[in-house]
C-alpha atoms as a PDB file:
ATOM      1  CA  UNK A   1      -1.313 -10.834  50.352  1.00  0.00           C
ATOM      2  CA  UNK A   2      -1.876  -7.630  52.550  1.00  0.00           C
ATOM      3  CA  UNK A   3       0.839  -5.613  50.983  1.00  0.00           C
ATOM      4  CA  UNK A   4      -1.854  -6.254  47.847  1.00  0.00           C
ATOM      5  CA  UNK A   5      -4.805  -4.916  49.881  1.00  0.00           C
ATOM      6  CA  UNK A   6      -7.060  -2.506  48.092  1.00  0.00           C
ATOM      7  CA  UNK A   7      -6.067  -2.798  44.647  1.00  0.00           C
ATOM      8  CA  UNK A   8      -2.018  -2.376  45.242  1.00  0.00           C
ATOM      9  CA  UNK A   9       0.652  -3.847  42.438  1.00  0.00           C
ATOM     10  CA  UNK A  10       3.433  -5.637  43.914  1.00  0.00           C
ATOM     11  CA  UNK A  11       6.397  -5.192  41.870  1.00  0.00           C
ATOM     12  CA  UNK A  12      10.254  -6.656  41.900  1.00  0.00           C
ATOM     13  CA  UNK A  13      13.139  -5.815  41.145  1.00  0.00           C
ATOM     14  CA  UNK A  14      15.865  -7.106  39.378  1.00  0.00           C
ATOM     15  CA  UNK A  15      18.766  -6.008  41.797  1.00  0.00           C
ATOM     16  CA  UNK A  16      16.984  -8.079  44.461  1.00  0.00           C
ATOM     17  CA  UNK A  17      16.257 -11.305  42.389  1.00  0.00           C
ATOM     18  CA  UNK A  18      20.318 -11.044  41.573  1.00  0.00           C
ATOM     19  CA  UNK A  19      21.382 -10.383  44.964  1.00  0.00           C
ATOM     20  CA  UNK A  20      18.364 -13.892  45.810  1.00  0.00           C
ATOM     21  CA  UNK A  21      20.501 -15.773  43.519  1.00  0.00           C
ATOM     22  CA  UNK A  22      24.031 -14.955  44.383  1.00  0.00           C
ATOM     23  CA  UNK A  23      25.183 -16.621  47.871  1.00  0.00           C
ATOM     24  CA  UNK A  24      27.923 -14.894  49.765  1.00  0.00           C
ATOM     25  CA  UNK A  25      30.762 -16.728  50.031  1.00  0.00           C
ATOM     26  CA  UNK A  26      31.220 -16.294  53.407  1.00  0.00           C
ATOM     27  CA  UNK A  27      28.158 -17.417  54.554  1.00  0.00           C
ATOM     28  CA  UNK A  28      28.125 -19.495  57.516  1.00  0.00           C
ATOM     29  CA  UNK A  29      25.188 -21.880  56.716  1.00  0.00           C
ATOM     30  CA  UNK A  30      23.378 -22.755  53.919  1.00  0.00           C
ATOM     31  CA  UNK A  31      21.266 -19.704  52.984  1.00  0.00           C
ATOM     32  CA  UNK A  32      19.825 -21.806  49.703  1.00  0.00           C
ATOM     33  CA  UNK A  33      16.452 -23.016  50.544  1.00  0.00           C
ATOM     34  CA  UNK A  34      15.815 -19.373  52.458  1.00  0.00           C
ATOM     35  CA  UNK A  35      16.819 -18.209  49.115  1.00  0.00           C
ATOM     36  CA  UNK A  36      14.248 -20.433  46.903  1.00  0.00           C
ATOM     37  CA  UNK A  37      11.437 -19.583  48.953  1.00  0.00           C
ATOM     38  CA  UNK A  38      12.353 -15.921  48.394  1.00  0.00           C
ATOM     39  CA  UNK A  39      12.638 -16.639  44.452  1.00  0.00           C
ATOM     40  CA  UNK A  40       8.958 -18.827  44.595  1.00  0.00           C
ATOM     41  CA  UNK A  41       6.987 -15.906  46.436  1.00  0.00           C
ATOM     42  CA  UNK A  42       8.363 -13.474  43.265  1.00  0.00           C
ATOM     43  CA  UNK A  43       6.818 -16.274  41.202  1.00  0.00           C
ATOM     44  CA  UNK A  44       3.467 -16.734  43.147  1.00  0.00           C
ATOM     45  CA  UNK A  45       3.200 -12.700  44.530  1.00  0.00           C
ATOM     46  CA  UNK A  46       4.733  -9.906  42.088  1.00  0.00           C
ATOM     47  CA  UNK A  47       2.558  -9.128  40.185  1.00  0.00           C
ATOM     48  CA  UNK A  48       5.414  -7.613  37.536  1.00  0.00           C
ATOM     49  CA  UNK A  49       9.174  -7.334  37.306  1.00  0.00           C
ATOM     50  CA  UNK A  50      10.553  -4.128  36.853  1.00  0.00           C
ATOM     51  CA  UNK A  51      13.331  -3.497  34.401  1.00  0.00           C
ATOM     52  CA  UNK A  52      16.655  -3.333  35.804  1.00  0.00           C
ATOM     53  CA  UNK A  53      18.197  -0.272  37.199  1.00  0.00           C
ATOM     54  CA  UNK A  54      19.686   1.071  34.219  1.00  0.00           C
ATOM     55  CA  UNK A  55      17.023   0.349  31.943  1.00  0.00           C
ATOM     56  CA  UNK A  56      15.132   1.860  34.305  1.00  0.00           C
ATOM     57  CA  UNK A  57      16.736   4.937  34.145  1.00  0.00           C
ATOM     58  CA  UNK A  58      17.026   4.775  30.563  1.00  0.00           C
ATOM     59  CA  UNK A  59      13.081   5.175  30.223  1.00  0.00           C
ATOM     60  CA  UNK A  60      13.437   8.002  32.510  1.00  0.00           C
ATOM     61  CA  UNK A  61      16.173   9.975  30.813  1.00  0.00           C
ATOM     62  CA  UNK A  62      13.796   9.430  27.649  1.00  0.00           C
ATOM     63  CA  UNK A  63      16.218   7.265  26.039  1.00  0.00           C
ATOM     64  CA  UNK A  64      15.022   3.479  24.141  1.00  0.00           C
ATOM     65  CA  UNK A  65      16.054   0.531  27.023  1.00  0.00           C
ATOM     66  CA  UNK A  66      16.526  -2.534  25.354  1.00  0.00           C
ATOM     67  CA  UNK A  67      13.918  -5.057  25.469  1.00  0.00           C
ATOM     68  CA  UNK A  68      14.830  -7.830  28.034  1.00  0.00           C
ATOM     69  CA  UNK A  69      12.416 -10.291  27.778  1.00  0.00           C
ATOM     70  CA  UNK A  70      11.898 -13.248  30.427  1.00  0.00           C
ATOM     71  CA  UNK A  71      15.645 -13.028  32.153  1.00  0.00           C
ATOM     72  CA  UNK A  72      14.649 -11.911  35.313  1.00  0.00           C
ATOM     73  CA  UNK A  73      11.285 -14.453  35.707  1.00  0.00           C
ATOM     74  CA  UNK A  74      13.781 -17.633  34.493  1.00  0.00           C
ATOM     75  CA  UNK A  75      16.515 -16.542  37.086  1.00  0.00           C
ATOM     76  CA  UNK A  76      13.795 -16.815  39.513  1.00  0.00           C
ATOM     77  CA  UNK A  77      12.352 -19.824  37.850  1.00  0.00           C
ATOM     78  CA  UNK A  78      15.611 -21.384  38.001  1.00  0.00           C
ATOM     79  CA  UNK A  79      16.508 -20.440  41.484  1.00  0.00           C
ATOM     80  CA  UNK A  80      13.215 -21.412  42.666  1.00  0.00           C
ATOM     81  CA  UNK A  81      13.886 -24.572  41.448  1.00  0.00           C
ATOM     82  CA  UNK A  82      17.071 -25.884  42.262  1.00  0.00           C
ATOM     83  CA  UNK A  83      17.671 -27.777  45.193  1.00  0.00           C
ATOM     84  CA  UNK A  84      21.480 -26.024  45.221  1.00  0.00           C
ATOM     85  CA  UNK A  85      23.865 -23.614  43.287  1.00  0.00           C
ATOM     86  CA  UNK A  86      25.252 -26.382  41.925  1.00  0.00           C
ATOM     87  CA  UNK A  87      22.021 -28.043  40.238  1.00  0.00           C
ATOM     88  CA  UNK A  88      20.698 -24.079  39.021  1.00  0.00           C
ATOM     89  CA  UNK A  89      24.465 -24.024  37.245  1.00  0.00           C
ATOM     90  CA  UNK A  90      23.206 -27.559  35.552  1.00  0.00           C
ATOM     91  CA  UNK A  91      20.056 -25.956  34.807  1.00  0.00           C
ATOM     92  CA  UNK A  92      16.234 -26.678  35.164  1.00  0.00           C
ATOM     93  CA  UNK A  93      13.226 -27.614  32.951  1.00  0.00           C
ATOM     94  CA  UNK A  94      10.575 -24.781  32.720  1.00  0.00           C
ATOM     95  CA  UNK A  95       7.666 -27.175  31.869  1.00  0.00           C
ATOM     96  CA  UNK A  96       5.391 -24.274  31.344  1.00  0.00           C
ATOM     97  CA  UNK A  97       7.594 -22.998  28.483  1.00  0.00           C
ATOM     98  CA  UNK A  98       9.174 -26.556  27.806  1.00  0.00           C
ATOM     99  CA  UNK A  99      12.702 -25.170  27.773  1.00  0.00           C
ATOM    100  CA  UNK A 100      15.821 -26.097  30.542  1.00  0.00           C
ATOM    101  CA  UNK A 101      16.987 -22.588  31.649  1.00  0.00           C
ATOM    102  CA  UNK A 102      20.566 -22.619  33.894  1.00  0.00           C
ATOM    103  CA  UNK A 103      21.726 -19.603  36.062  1.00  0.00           C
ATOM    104  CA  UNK A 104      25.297 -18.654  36.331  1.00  0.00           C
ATOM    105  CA  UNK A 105      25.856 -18.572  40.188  1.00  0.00           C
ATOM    106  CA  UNK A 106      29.264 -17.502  40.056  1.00  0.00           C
ATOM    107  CA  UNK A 107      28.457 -14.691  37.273  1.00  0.00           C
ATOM    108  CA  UNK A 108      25.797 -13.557  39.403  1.00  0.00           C
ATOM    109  CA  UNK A 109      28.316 -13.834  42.771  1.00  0.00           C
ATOM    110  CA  UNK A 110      30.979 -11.587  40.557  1.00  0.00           C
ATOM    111  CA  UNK A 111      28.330  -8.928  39.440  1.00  0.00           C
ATOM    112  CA  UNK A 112      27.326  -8.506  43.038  1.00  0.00           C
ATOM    113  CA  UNK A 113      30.594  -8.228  44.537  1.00  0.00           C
ATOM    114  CA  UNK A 114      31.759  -6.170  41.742  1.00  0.00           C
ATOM    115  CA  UNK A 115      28.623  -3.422  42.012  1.00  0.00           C
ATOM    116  CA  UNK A 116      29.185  -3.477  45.816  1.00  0.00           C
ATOM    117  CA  UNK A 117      32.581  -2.628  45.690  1.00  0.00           C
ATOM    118  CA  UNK A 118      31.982   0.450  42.994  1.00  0.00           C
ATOM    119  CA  UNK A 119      29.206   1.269  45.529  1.00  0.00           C
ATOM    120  CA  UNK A 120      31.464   1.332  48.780  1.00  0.00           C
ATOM    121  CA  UNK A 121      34.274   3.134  46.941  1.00  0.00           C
ATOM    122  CA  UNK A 122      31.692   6.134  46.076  1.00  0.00           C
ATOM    123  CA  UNK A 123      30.416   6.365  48.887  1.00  0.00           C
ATOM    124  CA  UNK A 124      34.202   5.974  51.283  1.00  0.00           C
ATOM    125  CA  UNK A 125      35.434   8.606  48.383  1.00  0.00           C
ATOM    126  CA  UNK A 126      32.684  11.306  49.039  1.00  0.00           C
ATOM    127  CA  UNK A 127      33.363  11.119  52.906  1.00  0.00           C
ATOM    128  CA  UNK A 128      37.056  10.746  53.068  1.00  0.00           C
ATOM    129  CA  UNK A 129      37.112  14.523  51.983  1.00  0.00           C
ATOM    130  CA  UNK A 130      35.605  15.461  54.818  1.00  0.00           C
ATOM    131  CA  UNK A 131      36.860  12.646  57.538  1.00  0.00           C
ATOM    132  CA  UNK A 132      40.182  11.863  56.758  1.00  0.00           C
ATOM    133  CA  UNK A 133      41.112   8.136  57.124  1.00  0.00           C
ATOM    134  CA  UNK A 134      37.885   7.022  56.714  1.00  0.00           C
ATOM    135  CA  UNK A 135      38.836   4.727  53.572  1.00  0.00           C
ATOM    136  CA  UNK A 136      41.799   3.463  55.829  1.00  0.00           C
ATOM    137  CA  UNK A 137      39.597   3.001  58.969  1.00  0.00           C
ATOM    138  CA  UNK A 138      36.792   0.873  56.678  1.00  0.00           C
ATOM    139  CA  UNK A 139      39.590  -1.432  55.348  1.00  0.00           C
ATOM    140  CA  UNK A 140      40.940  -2.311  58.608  1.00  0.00           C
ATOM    141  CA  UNK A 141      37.471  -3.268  59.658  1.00  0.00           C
ATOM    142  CA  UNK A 142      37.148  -0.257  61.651  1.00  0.00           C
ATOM    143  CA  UNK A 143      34.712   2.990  61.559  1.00  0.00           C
ATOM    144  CA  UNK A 144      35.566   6.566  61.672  1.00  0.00           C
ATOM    145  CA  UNK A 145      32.937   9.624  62.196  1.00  0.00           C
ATOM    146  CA  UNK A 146      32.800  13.163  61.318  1.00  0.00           C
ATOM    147  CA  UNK A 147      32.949  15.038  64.566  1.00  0.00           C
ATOM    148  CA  UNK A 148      30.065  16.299  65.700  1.00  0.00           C
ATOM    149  CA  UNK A 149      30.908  20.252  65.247  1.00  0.00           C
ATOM    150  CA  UNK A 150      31.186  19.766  61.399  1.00  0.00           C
ATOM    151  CA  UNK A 151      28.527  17.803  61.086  1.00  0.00           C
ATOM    152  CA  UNK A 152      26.035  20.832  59.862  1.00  0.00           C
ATOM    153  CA  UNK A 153      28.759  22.047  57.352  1.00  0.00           C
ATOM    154  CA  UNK A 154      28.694  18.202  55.639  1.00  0.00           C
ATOM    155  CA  UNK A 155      25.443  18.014  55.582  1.00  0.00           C
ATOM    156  CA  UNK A 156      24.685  21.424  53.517  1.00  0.00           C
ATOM    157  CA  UNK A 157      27.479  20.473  51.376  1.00  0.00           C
ATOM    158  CA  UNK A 158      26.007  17.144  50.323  1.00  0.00           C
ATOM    159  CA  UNK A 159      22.437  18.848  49.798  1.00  0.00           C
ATOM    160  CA  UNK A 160      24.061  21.475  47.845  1.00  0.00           C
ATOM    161  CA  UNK A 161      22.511  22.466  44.144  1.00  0.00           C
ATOM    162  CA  UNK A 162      25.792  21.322  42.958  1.00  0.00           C
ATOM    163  CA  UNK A 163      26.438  17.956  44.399  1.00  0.00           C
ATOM    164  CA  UNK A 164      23.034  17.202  43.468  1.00  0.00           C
ATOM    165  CA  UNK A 165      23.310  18.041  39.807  1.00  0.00           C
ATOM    166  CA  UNK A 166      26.060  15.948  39.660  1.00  0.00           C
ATOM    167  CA  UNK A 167      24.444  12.465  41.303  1.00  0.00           C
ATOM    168  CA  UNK A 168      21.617  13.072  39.287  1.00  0.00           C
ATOM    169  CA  UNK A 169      23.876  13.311  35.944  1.00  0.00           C
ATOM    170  CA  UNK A 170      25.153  10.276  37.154  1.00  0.00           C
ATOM    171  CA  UNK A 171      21.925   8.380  36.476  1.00  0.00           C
ATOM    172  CA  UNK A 172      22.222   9.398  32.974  1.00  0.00           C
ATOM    173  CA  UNK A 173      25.785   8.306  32.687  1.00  0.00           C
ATOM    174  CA  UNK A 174      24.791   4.630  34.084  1.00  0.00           C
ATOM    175  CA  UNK A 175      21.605   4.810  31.636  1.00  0.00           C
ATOM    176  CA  UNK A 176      23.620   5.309  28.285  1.00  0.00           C
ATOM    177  CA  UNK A 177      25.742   2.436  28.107  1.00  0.00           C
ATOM    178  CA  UNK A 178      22.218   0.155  27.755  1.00  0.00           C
ATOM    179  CA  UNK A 179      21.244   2.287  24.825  1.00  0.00           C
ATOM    180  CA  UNK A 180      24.153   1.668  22.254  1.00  0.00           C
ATOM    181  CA  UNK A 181      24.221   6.034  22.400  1.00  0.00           C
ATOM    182  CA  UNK A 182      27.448   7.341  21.948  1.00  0.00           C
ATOM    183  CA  UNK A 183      29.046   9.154  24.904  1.00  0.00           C
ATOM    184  CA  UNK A 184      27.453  12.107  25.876  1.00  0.00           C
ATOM    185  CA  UNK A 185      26.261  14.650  28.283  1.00  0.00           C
ATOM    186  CA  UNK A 186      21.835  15.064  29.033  1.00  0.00           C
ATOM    187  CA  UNK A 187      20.844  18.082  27.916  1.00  0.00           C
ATOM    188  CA  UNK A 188      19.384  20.828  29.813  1.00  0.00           C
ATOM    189  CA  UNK A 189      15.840  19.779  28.709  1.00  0.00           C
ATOM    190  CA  UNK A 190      16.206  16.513  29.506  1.00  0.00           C
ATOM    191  CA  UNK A 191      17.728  17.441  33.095  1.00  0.00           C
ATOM    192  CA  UNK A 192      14.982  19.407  33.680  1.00  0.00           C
ATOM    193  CA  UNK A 193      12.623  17.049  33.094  1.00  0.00           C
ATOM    194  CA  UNK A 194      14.462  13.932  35.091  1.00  0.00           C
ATOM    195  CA  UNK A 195      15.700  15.415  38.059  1.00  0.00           C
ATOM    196  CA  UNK A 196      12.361  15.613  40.019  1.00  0.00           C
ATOM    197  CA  UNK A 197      11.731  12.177  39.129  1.00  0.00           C
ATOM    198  CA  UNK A 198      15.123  11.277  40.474  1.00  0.00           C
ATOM    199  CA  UNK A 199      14.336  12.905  44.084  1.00  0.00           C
ATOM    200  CA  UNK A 200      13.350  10.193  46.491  1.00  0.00           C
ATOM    201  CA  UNK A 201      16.740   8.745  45.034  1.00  0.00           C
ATOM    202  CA  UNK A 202      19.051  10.930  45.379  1.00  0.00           C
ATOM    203  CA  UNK A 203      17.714  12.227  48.667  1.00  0.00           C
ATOM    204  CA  UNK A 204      18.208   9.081  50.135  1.00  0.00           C
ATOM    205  CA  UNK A 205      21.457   8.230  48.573  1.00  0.00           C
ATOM    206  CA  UNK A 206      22.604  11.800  50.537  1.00  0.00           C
ATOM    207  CA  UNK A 207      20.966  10.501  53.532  1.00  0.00           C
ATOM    208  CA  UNK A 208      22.973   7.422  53.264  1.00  0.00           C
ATOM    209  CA  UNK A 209      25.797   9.078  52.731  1.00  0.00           C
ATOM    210  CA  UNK A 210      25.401  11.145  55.954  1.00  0.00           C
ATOM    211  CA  UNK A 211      24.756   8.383  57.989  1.00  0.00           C
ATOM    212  CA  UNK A 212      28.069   6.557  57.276  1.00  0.00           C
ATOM    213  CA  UNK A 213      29.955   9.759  57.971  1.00  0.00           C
ATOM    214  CA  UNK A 214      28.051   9.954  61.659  1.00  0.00           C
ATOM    215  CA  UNK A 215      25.975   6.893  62.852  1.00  0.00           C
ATOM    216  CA  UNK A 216      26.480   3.741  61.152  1.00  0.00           C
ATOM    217  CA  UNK A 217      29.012   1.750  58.754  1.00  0.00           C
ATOM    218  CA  UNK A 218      27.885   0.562  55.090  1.00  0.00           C
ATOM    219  CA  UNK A 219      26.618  -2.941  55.067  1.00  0.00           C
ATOM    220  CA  UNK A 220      27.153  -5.399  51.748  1.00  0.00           C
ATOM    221  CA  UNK A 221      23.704  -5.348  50.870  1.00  0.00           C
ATOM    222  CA  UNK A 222      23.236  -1.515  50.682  1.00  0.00           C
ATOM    223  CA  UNK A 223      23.384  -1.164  47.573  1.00  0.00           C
ATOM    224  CA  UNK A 224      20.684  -3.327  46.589  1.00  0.00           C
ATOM    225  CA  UNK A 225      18.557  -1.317  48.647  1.00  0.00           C
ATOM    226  CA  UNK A 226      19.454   2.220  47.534  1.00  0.00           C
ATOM    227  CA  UNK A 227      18.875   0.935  44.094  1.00  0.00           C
ATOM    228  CA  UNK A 228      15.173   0.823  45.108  1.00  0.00           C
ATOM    229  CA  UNK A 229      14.931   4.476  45.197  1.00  0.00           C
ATOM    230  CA  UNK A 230      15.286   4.348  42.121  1.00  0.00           C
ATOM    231  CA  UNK A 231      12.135   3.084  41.061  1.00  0.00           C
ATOM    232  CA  UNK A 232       9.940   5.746  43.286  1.00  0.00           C
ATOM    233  CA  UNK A 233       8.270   7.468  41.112  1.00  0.00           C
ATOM    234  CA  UNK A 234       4.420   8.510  40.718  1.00  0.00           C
ATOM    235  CA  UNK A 235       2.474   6.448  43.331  1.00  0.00           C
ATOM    236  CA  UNK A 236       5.256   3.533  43.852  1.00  0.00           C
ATOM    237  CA  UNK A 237       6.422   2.842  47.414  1.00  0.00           C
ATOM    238  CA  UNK A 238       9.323   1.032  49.065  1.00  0.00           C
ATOM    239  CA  UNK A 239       8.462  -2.038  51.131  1.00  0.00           C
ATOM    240  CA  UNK A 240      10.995  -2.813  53.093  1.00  0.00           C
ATOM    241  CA  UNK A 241      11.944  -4.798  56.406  1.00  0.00           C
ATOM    242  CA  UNK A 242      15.289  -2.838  56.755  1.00  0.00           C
ATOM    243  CA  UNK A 243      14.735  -0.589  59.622  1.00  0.00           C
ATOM    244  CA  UNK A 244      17.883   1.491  58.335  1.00  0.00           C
ATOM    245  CA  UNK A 245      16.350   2.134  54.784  1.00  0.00           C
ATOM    246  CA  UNK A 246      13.196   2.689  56.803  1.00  0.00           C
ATOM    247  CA  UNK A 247      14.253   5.101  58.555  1.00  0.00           C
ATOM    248  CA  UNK A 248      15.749   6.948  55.698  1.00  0.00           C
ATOM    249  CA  UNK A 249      12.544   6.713  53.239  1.00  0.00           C
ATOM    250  CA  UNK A 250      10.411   8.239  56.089  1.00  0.00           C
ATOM    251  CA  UNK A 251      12.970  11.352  56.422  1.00  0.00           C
ATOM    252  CA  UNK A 252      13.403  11.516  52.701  1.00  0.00           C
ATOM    253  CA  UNK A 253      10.288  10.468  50.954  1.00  0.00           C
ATOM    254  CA  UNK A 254       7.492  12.785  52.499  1.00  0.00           C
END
């Protein structure tokens, strides 16, 4: 209710309802009911649902996002719901829209694990240049920094005109799948136009970046939380109880 003070929207996003319904598999106790009450305060709080990411982006790059209806309110619904994994697999009876909707745990579970890894290769790729044996050091469990005398050098190369032009083409390239366009490149009027919008994104994402080459290792649920960035555009603002991502939105998003 105070985040809502004065007239503010409180909006979610998908990549956090997914990562609500999708257990590790290594957790040590049972995270469910934590993970219903987060699913019921979407329900009774948000006041909308944002599209996902790359719909999201989509609208951005000026391209037509599908249309996806109620699927991130029932995942919630269903989560929100079930007393277990098990039982939301079975499914549950929305008796507001008299219909039994089921979510698919284990689909959810491989989408998560399968975005983190993608995420955690980019980001062990784009330092490994500059710290070899980083990728070794994060498989073994272990963490490797960039010495501190070429520290300076990374970080002008990673704010660099060119390295952002290419994480902000990026966007575009995750957009265009959801569009049914055929493969191609944004245009110079269309980068133009999306890049600013893009900043608080990318600027963090660099940030990020940084940081795992000098202060901290990457976490599993990073990349749920960069993907908020994403959304940052006008007026929006990232509420957050990460202190990590909090400390990166205040040197970032200014």
């Amino acid at each position: 209710r105070r985040l809502k003070a004065g007239g503010n929207t409180l909006i979610a996003i998908p990549t956090s309802i997914l990562e609500i319904a999708s257990p590790h598999a290594d957790e040590r106790t049972d995270a469910w009911p934590k993970r219903r009450k987060a699913a019921a305060a979407i329900l009774d709080y948000a006041d909308e649902i944002a599209n996902d990411t790359e719909s999201h982006l989509a609208t951005l790059w000026g391209l037509q996002a599908p249309d996806q209806g109620s699927v991130w309110h029932d995942i919630c619904e269903a989560t929100a719901q079930s007393e277990s994994p098990a039982v939301a697999e079975k499914g549950v009876d929305d008796r507001i829209k008299g219909v039994r909707t089921s979510l698919k745990v284990s689909a959810i579970q491989t989408w998560r694990r399968g975005h983190w890894k993608q995420f955690a290769e980019d980001v062990e790729n784009a330092i490994e240049e500059h710290v070899p044996g980083y990728k070794k050091a994060r498989a073994e469990g272990k963490y490797k920094k960039l010495p501190k005398d070429k520290r300076e050098q990374f970080r002008n190369d990673l704010s660099s005109e060119e390295v952002r032009k290419v994480c902000v083409a990026s966007t575009f390239f995750r957009a265009l799948p959801t569009t049914g366009v055929d493969s191609r490149s944004p245009t110079a009027e269309e980068y133009a136009r999306t890049a600013p919008l893009l900043e608080p994104y990318i600027d963090a994402y660099i940030e990020y970046i940084y940081g795992c080459a000098t202060s901290f290792a990457p976490q599993p649920n990073d990349f749920g939380d960069s993907e908020c960035f994403v959304y940052l555009q006008g007026d929006n603002m990232l509420v957050t109880r990460e202190k990590r991502w909090s400390r990166i939105a205040k040197r970032v998003c200014q």
